[in-house]
Protein backbone atom coordinates (compact mmCIF):
# COMPACT_ATOMS: atom_id res chain seq x y z
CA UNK A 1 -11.38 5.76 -14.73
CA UNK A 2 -7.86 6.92 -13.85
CA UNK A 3 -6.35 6.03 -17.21
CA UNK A 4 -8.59 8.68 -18.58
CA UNK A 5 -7.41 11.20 -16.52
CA UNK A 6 -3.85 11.10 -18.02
CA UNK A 7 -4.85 10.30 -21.62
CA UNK A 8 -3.48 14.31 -22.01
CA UNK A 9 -0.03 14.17 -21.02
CA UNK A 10 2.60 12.41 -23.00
CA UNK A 11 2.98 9.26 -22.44
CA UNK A 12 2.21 5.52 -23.29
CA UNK A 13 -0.30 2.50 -21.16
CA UNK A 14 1.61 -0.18 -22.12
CA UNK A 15 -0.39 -2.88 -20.18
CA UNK A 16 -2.86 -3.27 -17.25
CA UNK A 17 -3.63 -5.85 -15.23
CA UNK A 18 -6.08 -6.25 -11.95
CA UNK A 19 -4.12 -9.19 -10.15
CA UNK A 20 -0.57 -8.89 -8.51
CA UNK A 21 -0.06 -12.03 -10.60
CA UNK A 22 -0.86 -10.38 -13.78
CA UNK A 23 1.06 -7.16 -12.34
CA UNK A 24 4.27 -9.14 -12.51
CA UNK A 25 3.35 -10.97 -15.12
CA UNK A 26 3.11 -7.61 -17.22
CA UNK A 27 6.11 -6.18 -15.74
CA UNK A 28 8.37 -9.34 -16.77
CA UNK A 29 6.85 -9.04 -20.30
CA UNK A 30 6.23 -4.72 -20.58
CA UNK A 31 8.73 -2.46 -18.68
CA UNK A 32 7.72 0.53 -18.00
CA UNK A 33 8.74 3.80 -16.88
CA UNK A 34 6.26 4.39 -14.27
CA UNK A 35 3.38 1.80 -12.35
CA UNK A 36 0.55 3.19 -10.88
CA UNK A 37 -1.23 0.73 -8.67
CA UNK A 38 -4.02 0.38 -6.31
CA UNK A 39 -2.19 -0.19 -2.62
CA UNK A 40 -5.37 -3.21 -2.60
CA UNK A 41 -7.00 -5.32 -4.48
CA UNK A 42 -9.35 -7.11 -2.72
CA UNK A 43 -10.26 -9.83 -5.02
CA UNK A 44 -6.64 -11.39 -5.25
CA UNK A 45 -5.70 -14.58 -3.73
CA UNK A 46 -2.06 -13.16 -3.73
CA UNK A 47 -0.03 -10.70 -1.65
CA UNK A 48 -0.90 -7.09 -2.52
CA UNK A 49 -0.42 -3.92 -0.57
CA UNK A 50 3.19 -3.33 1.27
CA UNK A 51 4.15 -7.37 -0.11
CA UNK A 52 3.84 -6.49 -3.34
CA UNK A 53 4.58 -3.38 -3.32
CA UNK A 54 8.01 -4.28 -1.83
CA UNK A 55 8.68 -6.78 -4.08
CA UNK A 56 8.01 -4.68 -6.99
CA UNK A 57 10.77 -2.22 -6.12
CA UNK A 58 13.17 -5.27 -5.00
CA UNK A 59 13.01 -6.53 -8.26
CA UNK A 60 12.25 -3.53 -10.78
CA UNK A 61 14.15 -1.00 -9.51
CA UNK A 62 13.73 1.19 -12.47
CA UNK A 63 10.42 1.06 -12.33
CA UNK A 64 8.71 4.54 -10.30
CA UNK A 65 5.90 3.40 -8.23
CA UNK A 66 2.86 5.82 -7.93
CA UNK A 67 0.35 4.17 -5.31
CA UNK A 68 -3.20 5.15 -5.15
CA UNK A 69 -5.21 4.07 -2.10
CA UNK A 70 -8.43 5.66 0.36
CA UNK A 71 -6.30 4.72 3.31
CA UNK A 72 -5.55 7.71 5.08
CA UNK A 73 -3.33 5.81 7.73
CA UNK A 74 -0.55 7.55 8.82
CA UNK A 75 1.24 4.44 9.10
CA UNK A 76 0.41 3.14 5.83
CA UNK A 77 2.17 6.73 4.55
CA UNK A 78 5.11 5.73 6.61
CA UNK A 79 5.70 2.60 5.33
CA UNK A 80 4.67 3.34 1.70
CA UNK A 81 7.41 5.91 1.20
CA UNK A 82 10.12 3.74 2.96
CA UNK A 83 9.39 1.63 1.05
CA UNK A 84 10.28 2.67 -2.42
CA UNK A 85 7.14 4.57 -3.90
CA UNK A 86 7.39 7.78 -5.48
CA UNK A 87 4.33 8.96 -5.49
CA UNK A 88 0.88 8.66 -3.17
CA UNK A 89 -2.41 9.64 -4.90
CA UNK A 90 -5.59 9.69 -2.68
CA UNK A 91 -8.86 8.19 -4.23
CA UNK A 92 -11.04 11.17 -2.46
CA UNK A 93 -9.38 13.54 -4.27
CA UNK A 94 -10.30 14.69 -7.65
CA UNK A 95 -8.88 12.51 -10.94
CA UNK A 96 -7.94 15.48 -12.73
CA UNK A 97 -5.26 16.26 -10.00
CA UNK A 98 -3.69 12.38 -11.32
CA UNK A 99 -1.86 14.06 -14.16
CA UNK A 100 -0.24 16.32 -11.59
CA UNK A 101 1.03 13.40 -9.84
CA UNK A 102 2.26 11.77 -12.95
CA UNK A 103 4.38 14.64 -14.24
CA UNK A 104 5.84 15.35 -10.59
CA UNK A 105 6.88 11.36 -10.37
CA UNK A 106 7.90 11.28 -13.87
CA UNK A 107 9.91 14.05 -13.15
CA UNK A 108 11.83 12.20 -9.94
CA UNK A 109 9.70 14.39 -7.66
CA UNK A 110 8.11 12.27 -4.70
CA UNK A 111 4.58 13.55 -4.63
CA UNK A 112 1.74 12.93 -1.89
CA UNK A 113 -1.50 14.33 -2.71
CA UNK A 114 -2.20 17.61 -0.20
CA UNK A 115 -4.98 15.77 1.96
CA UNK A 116 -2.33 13.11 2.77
CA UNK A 117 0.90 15.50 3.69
CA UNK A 118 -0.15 16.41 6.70
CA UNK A 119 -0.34 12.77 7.58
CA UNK A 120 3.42 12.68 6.76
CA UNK A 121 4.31 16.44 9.29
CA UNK A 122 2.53 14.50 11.71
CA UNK A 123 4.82 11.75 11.56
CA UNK A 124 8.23 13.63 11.33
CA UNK A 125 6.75 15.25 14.40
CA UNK A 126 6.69 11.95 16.54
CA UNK A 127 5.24 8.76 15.56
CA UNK A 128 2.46 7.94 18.27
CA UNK A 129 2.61 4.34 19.92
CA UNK A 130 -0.06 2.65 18.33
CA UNK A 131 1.53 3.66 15.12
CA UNK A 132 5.04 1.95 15.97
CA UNK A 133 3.86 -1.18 13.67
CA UNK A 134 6.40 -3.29 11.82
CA UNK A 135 5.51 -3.32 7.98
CA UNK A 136 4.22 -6.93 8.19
CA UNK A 137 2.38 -6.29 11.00
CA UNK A 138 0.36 -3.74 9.53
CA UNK A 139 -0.40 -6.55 6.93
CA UNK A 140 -1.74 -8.89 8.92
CA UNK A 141 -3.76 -6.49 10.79
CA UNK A 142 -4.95 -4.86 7.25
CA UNK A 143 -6.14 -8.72 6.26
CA UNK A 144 -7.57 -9.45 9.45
CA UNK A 145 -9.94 -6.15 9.18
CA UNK A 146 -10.83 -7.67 5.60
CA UNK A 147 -12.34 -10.54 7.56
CA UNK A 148 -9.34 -12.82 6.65
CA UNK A 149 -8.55 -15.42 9.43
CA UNK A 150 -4.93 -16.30 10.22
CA UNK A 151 -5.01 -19.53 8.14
CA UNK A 152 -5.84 -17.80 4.67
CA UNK A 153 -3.56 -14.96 5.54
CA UNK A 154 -0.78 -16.74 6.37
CA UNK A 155 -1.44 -18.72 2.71
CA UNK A 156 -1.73 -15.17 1.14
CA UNK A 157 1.58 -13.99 2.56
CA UNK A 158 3.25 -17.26 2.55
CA UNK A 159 4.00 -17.04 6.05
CA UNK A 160 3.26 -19.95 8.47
CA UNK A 161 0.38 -19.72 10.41
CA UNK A 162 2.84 -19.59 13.69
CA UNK A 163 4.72 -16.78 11.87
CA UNK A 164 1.39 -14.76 11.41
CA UNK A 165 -0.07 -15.54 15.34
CA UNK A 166 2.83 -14.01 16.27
CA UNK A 167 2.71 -10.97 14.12
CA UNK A 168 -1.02 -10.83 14.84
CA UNK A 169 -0.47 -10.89 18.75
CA UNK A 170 2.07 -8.47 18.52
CA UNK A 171 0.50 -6.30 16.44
CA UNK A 172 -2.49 -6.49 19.01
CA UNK A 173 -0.12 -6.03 22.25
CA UNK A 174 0.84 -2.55 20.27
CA UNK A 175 -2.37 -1.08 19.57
CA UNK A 176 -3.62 -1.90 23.29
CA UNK A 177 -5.67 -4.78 22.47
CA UNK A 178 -5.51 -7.79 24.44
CA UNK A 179 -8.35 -9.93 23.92
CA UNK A 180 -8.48 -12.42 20.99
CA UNK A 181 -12.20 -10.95 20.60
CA UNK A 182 -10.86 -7.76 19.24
CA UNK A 183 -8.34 -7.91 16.26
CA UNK A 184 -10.69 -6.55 14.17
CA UNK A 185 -10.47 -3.06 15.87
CA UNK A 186 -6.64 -2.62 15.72
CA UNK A 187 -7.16 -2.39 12.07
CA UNK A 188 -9.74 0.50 12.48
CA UNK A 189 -7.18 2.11 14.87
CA UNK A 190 -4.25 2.20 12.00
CA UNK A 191 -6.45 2.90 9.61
CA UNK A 192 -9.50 5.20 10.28
């Protein structure tokens, strides 16, 4: 468990939760210094990932956000550290590196565990075209690889199902797929 793997540096858990609901819920209720968050949690009817992630650092802004995720997508990265978060942990690598990411975030370090920086030189060294998704895009091609169809995602994301069609098709046009047969594979291309 990752909460074990900081139980030696010092600091306080002063609440979990395991639904973005609950999330807020705890933040309203239980500031904190620092939130450390899966990126997804797949058995939420709400918005997770980039949505809530955004909204978090709208709304909390001095709250440090520490992500931890087995995405490896170099757009995910991207929009991840635009976005506000301080720190990205990868769930391949081991837990006892967690309190290394801690202290660095704690300290107002950004920190990106070492199997994900080269993610980030390849992007400052050009961004390649499939990778040019907008942040919501990337959403509703993340939810569509769940096996989410347009109507629950566009509930999840309270978007309108137009808004997310669009979004979808764009995303689609982007990563070179044109048939409606094949959404499922732009996900796989952003995220391998």
């Amino acid at each position: 468990m990752a909460l074990e793997a900081i139980t030696t540096l010092p600091l306080s858990v002063v609440a979990q939760a395991s639904s973005p609901a609950e999330l807020i819920f705890q933040l309203e209720h239980e500031p904190c210094d620092l939130l450390i968050t899966d990126y997804s949690m797949p058995i939420c009817r709400q918005p997770d990932g980039l949505a809530l992630i955004s909204y978090i650092h709208r709304n909390y802004k001095n709250t440090k956000i520490m992500v931890m995720t087995m995405a490896r997508s170099n757009l995910l990265m991207q929009h991840l550290l635009t976005t506000g978060v301080r720190g990205v942990f990868d769930k391949h690598r081991p837990l006892d590196e967690l309190s290394q990411a801690v202290t660095s975030v704690l300290k107002g370090e950004k920190y990106l565990s070492p199997s994900l920086e080269s993610n980030i030189k390849n992007i400052k060294n050009g961004i390649p075209r499939q990778l040019k998704l907008t942040p919501k895009e990337y959403e509703v091609i993340r939810l569509l690889g769940e096996g989410l169809a347009g109507r629950e995602i566009a509930k999840r994301l309270n978007r309108s199902e137009k808004t997310i069609s669009r979004q979808k098709r764009s995303a689609m046009q982007k990563q070179g797929i044109y048939s409606e047969s094949e959404p499922r594979d732009a996900e796989k291309k952003v995220n391998p």
